[in-house]
PDB file of N, CA and C in Angstrom:
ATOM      1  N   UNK A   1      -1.355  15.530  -5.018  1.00  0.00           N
ATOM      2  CA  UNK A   1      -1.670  14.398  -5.851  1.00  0.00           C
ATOM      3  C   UNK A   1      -1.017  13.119  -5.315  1.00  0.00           C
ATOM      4  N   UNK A   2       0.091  12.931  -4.629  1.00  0.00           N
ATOM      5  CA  UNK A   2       1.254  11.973  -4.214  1.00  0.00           C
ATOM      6  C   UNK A   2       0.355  11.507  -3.106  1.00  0.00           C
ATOM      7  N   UNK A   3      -0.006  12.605  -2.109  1.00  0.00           N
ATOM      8  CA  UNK A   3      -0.995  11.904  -0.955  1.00  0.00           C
ATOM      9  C   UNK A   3      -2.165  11.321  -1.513  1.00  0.00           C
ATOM     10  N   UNK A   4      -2.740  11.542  -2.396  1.00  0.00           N
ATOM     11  CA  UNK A   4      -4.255  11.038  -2.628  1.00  0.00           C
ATOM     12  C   UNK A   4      -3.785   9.781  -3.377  1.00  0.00           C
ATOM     13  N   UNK A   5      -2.941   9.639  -3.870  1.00  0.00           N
ATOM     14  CA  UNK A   5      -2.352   8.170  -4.380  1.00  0.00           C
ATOM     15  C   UNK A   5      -2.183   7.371  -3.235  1.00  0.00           C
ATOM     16  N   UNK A   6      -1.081   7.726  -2.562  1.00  0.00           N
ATOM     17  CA  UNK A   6      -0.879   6.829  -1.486  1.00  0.00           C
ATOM     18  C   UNK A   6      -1.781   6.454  -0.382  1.00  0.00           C
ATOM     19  N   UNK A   7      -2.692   7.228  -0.272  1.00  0.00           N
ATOM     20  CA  UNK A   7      -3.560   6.914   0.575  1.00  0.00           C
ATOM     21  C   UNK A   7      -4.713   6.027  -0.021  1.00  0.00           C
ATOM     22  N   UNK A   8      -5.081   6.460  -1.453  1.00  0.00           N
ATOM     23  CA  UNK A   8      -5.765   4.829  -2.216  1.00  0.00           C
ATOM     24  C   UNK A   8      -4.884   3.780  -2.048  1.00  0.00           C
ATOM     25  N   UNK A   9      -3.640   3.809  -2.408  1.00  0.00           N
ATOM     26  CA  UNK A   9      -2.818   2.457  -2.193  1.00  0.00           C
ATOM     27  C   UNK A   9      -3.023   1.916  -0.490  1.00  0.00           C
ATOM     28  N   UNK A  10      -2.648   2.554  -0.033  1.00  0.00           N
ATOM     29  CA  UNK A  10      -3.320   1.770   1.354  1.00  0.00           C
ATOM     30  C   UNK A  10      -4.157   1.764   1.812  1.00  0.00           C
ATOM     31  N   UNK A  11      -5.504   2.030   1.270  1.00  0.00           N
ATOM     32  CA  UNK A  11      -6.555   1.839   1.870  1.00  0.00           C
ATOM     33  C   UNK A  11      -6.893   0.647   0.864  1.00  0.00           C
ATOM     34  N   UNK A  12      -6.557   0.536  -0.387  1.00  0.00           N
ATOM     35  CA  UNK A  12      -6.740  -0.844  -1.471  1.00  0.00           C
ATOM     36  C   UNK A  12      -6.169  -1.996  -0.330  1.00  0.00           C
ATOM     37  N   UNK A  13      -4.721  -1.761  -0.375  1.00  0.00           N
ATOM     38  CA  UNK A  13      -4.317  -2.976   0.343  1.00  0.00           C
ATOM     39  C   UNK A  13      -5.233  -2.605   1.452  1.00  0.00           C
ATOM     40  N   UNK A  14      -5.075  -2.218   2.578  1.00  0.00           N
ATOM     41  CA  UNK A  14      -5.494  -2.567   3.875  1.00  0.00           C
ATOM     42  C   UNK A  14      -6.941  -3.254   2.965  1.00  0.00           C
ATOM     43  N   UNK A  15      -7.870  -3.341   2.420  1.00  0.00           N
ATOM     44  CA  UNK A  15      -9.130  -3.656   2.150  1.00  0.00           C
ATOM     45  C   UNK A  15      -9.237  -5.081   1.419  1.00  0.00           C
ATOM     46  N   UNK A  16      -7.794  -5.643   1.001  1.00  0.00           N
ATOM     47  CA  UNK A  16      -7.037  -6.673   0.080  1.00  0.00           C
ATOM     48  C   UNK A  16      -8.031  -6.279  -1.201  1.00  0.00           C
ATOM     49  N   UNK A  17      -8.148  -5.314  -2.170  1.00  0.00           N
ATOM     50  CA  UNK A  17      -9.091  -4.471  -3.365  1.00  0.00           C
ATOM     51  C   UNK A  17      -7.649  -4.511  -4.334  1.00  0.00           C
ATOM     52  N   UNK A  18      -7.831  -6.072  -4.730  1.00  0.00           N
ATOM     53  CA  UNK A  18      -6.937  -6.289  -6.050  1.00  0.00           C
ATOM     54  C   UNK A  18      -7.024  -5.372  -7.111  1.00  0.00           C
ATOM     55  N   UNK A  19      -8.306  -5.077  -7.361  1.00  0.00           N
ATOM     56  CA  UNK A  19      -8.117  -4.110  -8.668  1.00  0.00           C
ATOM     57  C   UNK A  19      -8.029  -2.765  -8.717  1.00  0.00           C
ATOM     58  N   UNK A  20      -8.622  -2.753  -7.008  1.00  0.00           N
ATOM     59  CA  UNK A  20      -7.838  -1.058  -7.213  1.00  0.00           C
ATOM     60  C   UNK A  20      -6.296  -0.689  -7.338  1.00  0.00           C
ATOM     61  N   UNK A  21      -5.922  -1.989  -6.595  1.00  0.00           N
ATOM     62  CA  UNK A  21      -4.586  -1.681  -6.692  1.00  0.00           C
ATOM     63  C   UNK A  21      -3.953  -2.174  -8.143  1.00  0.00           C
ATOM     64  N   UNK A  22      -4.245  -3.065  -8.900  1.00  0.00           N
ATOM     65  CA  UNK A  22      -3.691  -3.046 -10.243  1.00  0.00           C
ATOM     66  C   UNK A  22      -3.789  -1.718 -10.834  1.00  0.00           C
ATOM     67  N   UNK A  23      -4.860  -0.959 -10.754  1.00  0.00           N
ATOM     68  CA  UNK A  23      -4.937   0.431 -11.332  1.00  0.00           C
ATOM     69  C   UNK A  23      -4.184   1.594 -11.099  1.00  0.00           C
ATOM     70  N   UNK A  24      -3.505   1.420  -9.446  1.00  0.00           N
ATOM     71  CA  UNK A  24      -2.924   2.183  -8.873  1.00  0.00           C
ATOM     72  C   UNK A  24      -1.143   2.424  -9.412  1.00  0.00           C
ATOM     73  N   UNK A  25      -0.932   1.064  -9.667  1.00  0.00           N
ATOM     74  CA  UNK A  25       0.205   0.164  -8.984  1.00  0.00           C
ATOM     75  C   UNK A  25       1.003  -0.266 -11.115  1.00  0.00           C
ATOM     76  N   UNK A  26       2.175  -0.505 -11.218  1.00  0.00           N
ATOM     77  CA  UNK A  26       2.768  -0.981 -11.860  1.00  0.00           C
ATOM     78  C   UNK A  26       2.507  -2.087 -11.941  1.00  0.00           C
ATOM     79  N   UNK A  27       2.512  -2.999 -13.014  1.00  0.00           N
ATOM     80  CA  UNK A  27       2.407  -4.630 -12.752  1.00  0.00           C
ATOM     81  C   UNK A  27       3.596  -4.960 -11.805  1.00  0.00           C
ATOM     82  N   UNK A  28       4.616  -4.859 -11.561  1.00  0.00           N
ATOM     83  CA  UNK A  28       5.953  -5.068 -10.736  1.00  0.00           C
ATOM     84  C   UNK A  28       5.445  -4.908  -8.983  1.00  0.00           C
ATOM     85  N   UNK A  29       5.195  -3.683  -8.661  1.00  0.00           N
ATOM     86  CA  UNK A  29       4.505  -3.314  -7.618  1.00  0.00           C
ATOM     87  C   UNK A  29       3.338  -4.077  -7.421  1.00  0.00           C
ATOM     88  N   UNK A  30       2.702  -4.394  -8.349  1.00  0.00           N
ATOM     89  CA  UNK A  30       1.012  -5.459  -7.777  1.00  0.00           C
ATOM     90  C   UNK A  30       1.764  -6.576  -7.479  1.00  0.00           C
ATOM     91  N   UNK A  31       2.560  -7.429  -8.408  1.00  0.00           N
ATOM     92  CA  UNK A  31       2.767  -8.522  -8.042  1.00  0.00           C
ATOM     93  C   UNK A  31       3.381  -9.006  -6.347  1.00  0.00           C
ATOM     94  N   UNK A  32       4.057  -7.808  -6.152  1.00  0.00           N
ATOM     95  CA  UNK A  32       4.944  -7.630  -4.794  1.00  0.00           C
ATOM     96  C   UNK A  32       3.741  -7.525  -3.849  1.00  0.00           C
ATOM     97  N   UNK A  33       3.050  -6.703  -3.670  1.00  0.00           N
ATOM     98  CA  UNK A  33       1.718  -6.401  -2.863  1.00  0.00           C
ATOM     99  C   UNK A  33       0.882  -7.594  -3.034  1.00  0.00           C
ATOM    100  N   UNK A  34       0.731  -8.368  -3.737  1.00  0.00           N
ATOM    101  CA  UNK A  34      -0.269  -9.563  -4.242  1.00  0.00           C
ATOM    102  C   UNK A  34       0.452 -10.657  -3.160  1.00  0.00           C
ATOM    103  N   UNK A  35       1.563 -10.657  -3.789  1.00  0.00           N
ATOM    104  CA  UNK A  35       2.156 -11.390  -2.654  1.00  0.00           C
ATOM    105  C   UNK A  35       2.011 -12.137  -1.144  1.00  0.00           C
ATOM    106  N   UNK A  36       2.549 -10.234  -0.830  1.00  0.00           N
ATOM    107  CA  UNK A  36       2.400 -10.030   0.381  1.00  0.00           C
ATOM    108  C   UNK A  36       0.752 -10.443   1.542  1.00  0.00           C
ATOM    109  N   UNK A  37       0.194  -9.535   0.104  1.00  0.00           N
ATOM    110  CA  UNK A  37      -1.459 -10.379   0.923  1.00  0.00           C
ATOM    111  C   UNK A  37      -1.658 -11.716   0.812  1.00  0.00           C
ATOM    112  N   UNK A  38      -1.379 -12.090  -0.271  1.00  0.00           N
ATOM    113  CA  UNK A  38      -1.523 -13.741  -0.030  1.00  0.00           C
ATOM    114  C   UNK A  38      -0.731 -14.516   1.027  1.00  0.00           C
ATOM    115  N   UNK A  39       0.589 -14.004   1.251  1.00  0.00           N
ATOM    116  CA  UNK A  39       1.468 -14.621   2.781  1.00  0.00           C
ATOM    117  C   UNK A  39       0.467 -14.266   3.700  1.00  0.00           C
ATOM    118  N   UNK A  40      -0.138 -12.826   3.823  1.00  0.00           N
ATOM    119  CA  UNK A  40      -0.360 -12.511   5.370  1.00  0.00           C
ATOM    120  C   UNK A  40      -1.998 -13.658   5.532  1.00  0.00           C
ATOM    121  N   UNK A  41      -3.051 -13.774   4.207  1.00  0.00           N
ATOM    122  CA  UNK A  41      -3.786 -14.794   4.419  1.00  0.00           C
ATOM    123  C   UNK A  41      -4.026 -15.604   4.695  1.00  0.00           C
ATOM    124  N   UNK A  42      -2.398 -16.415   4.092  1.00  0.00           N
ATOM    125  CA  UNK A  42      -2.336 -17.841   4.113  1.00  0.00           C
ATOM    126  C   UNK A  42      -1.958 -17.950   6.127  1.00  0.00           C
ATOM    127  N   UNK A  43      -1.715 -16.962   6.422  1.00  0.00           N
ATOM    128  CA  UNK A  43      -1.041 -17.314   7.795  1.00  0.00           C
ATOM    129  C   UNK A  43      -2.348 -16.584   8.554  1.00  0.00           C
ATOM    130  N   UNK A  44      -3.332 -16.642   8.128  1.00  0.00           N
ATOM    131  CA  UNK A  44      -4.463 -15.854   9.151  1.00  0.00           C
ATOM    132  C   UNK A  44      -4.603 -14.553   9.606  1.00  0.00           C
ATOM    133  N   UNK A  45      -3.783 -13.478   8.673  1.00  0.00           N
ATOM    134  CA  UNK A  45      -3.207 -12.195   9.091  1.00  0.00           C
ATOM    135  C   UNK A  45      -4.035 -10.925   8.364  1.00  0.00           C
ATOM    136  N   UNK A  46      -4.466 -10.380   8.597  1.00  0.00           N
ATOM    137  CA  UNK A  46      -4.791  -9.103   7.635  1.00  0.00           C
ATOM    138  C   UNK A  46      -4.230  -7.881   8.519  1.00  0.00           C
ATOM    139  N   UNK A  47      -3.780  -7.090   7.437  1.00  0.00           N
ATOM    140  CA  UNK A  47      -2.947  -5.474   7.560  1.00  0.00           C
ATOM    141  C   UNK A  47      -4.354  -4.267   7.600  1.00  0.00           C
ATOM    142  N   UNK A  48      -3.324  -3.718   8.358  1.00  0.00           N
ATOM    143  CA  UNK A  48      -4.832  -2.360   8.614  1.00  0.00           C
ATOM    144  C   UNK A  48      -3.947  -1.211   8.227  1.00  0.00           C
ATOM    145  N   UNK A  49      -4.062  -0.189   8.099  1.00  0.00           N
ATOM    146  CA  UNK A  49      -3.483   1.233   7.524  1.00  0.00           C
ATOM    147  C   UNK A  49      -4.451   2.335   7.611  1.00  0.00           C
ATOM    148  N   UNK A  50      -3.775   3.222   8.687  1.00  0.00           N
ATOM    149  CA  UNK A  50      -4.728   4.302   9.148  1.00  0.00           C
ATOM    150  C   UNK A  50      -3.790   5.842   9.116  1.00  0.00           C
ATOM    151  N   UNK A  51      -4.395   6.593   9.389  1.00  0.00           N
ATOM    152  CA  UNK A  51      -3.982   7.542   9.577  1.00  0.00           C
ATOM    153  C   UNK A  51      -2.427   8.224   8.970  1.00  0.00           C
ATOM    154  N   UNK A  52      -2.596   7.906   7.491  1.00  0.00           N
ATOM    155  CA  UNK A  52      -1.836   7.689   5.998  1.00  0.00           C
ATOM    156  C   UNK A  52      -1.535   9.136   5.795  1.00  0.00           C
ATOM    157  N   UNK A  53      -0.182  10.190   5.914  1.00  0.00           N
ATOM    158  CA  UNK A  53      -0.438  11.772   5.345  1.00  0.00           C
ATOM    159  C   UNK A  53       0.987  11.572   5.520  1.00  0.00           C
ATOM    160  N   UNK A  54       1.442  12.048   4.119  1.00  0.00           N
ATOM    161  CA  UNK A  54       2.360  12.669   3.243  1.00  0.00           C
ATOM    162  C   UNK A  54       3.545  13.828   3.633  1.00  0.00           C
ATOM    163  N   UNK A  55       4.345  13.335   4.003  1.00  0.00           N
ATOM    164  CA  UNK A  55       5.447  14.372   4.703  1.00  0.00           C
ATOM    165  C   UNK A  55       6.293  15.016   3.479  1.00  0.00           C
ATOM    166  N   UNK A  56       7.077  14.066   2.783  1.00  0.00           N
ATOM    167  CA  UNK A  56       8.062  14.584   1.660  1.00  0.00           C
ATOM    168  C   UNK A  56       7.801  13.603   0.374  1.00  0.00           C
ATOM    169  N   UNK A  57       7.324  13.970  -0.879  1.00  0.00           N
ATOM    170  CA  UNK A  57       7.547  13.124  -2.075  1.00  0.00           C
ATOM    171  C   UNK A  57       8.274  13.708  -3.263  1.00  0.00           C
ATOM    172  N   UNK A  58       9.311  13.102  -3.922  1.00  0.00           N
ATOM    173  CA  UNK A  58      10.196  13.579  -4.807  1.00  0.00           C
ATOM    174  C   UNK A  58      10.228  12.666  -5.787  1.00  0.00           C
ATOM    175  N   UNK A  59       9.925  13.337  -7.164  1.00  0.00           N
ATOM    176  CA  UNK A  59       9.999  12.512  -8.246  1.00  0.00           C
ATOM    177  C   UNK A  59      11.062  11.822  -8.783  1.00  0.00           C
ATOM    178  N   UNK A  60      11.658  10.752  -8.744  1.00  0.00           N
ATOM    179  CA  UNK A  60      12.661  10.168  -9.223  1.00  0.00           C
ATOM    180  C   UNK A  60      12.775   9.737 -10.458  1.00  0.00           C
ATOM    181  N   UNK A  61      11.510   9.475 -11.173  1.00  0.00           N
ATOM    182  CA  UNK A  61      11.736   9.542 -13.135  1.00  0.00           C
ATOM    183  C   UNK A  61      10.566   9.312 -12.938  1.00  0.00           C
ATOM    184  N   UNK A  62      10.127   9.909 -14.195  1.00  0.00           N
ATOM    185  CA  UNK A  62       8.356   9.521 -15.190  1.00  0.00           C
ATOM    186  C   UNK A  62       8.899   9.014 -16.459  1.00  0.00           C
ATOM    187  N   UNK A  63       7.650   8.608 -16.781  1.00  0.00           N
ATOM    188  CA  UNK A  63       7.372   7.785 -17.419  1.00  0.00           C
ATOM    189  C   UNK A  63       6.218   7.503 -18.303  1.00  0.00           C
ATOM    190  N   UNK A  64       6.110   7.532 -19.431  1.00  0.00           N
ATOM    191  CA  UNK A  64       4.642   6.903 -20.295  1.00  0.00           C
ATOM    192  C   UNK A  64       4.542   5.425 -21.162  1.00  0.00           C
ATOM    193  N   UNK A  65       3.992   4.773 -21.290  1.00  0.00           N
ATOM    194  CA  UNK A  65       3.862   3.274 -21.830  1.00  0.00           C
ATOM    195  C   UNK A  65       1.995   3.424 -22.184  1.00  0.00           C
ATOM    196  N   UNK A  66       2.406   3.451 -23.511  1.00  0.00           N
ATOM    197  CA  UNK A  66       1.197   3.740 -24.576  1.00  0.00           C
ATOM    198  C   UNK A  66       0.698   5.280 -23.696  1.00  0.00           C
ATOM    199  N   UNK A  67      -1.190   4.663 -23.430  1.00  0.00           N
ATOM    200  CA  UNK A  67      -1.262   5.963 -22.845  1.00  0.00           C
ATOM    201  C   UNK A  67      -1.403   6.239 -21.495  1.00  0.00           C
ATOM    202  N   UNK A  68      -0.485   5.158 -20.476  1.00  0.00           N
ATOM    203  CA  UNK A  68      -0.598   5.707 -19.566  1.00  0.00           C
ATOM    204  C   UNK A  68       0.919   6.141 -18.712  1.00  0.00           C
ATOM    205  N   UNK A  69       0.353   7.155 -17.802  1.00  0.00           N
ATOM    206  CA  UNK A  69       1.647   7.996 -17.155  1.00  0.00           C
ATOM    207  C   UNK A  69       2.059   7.240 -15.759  1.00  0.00           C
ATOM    208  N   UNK A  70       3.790   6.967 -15.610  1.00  0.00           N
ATOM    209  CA  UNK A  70       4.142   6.596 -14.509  1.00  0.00           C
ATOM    210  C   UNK A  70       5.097   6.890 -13.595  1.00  0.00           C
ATOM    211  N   UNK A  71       5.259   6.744 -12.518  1.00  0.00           N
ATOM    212  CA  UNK A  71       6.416   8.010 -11.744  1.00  0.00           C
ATOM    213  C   UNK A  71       6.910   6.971 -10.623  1.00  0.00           C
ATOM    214  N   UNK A  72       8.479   7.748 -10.411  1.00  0.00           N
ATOM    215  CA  UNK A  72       9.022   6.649  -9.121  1.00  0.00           C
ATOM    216  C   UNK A  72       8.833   7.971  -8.512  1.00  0.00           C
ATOM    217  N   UNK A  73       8.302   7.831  -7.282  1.00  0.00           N
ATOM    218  CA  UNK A  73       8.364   8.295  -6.291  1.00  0.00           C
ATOM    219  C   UNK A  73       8.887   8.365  -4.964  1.00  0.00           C
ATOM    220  N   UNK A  74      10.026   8.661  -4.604  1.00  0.00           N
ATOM    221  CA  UNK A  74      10.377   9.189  -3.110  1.00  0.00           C
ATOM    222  C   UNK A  74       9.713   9.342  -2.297  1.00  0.00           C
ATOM    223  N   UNK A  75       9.317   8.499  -1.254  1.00  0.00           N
ATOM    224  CA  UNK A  75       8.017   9.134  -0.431  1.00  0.00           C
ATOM    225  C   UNK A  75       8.406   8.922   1.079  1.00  0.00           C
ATOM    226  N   UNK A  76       8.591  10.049   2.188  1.00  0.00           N
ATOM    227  CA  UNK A  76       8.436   9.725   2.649  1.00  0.00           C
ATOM    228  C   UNK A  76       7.023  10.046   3.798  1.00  0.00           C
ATOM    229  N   UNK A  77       6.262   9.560   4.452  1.00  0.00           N
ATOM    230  CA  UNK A  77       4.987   9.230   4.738  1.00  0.00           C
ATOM    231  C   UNK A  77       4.722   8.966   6.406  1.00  0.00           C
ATOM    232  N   UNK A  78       3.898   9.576   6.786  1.00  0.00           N
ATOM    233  CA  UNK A  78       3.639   8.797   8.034  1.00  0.00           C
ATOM    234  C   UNK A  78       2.404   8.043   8.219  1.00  0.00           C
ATOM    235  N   UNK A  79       2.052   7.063   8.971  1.00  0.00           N
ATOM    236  CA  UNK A  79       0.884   6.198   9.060  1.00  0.00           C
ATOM    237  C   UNK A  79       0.749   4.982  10.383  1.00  0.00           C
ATOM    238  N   UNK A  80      -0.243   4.430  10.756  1.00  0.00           N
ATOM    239  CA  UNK A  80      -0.373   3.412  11.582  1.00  0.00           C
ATOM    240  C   UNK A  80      -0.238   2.313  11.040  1.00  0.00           C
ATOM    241  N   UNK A  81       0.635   1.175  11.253  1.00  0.00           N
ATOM    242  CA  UNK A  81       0.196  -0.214  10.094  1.00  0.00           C
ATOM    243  C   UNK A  81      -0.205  -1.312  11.268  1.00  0.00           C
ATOM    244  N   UNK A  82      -1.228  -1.713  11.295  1.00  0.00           N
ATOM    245  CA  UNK A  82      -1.595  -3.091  11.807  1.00  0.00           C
ATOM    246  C   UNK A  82      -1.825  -4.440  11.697  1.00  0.00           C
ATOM    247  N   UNK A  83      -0.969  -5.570  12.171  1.00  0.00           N
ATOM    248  CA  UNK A  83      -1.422  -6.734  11.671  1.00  0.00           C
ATOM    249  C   UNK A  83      -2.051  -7.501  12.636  1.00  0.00           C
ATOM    250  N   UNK A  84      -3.093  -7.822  12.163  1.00  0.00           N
ATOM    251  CA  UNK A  84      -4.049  -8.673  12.940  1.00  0.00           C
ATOM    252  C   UNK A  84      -4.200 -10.222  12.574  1.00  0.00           C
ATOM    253  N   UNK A  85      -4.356 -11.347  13.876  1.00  0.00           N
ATOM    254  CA  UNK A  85      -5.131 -12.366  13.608  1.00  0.00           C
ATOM    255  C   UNK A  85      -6.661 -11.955  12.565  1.00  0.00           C
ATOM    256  N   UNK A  86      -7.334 -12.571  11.771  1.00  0.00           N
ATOM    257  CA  UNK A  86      -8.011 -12.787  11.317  1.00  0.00           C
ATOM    258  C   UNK A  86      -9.538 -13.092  11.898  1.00  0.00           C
ATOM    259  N   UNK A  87      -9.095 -14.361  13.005  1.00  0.00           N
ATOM    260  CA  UNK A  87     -10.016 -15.036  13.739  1.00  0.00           C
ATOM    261  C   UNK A  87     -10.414 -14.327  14.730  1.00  0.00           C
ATOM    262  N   UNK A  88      -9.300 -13.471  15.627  1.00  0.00           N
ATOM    263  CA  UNK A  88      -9.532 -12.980  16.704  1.00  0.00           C
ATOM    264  C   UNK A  88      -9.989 -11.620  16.539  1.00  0.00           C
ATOM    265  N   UNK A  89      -9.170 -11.323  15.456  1.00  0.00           N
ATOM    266  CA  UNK A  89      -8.456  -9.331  15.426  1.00  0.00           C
ATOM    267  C   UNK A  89      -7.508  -9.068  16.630  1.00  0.00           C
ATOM    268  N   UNK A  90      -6.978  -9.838  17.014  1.00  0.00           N
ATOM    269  CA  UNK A  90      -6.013  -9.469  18.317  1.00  0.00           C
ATOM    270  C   UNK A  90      -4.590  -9.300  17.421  1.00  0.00           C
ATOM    271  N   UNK A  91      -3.976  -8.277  18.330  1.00  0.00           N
ATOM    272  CA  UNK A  91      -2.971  -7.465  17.420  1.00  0.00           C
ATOM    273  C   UNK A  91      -1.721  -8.536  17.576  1.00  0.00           C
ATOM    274  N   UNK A  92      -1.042  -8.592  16.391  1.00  0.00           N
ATOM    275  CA  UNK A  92       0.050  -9.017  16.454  1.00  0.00           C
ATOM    276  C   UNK A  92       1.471  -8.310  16.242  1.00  0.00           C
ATOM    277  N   UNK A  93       1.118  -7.418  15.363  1.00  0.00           N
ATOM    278  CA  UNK A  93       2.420  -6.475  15.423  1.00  0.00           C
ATOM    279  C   UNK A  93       1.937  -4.650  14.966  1.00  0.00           C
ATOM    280  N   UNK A  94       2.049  -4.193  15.177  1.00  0.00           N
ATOM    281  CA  UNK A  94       1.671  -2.521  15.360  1.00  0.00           C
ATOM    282  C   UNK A  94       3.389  -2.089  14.667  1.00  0.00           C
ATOM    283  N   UNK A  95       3.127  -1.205  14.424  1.00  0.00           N
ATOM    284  CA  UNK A  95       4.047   0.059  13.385  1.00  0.00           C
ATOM    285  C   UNK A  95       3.525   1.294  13.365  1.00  0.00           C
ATOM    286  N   UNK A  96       4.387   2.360  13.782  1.00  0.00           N
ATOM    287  CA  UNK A  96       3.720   3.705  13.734  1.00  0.00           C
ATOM    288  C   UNK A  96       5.136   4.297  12.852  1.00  0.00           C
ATOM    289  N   UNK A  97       4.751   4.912  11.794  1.00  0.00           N
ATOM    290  CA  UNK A  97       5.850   5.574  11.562  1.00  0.00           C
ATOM    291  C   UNK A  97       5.395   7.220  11.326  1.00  0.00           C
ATOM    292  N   UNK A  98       6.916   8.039  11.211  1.00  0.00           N
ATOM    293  CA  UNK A  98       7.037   9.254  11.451  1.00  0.00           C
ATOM    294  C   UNK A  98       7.292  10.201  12.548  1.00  0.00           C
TER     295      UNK A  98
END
């Protein structure tokens, strides 16, 4: 379940899919991610996220607020992250983790 989350969360962001990610995401967490896409826009940048799979996730507290359920999660994850010019798509910074 932890992978199929996280892998909507970055495929929302990588896609900049505001509302998937409000759905995904805590209001605290959107605002941070909202952010972030709006910096990488304003500077001509879009993030790519590929190859997203789930090594270790550990629940750190749940949570309910009315009726919906929420969890901190421990995650750790491996994936490709890419940031690209906009104009070009020419890479500007690459990240591989795991």
């Amino acid at each position: 379940m932890f992978e199929t989350i996280l892998k909507q969360v970055q495929s929302a962001y990588a896609g900049e899919d505001y509302a998937t990610l409000r759905k995904l995401t805590t209001p605290e967490a959107m605002s941070y991610l909202a952010e972030e896409l709006s910096d990488n826009a304003t500077k001509g940048l879009k993030n790519e996220v590929s190859d997203v799979s789930l090594v270790q996730g550990d629940v750190a507290e749940s949570w309910r607020e009315d009726n919906d359920d929420y969890a901190t999660v421990a995650m750790r994850y491996e994936s490709i992250d890419v940031l690209r010019e906009r104009a070009t798509g020419r890479v500007v910074e690459e990240t591989r983790t795991g």
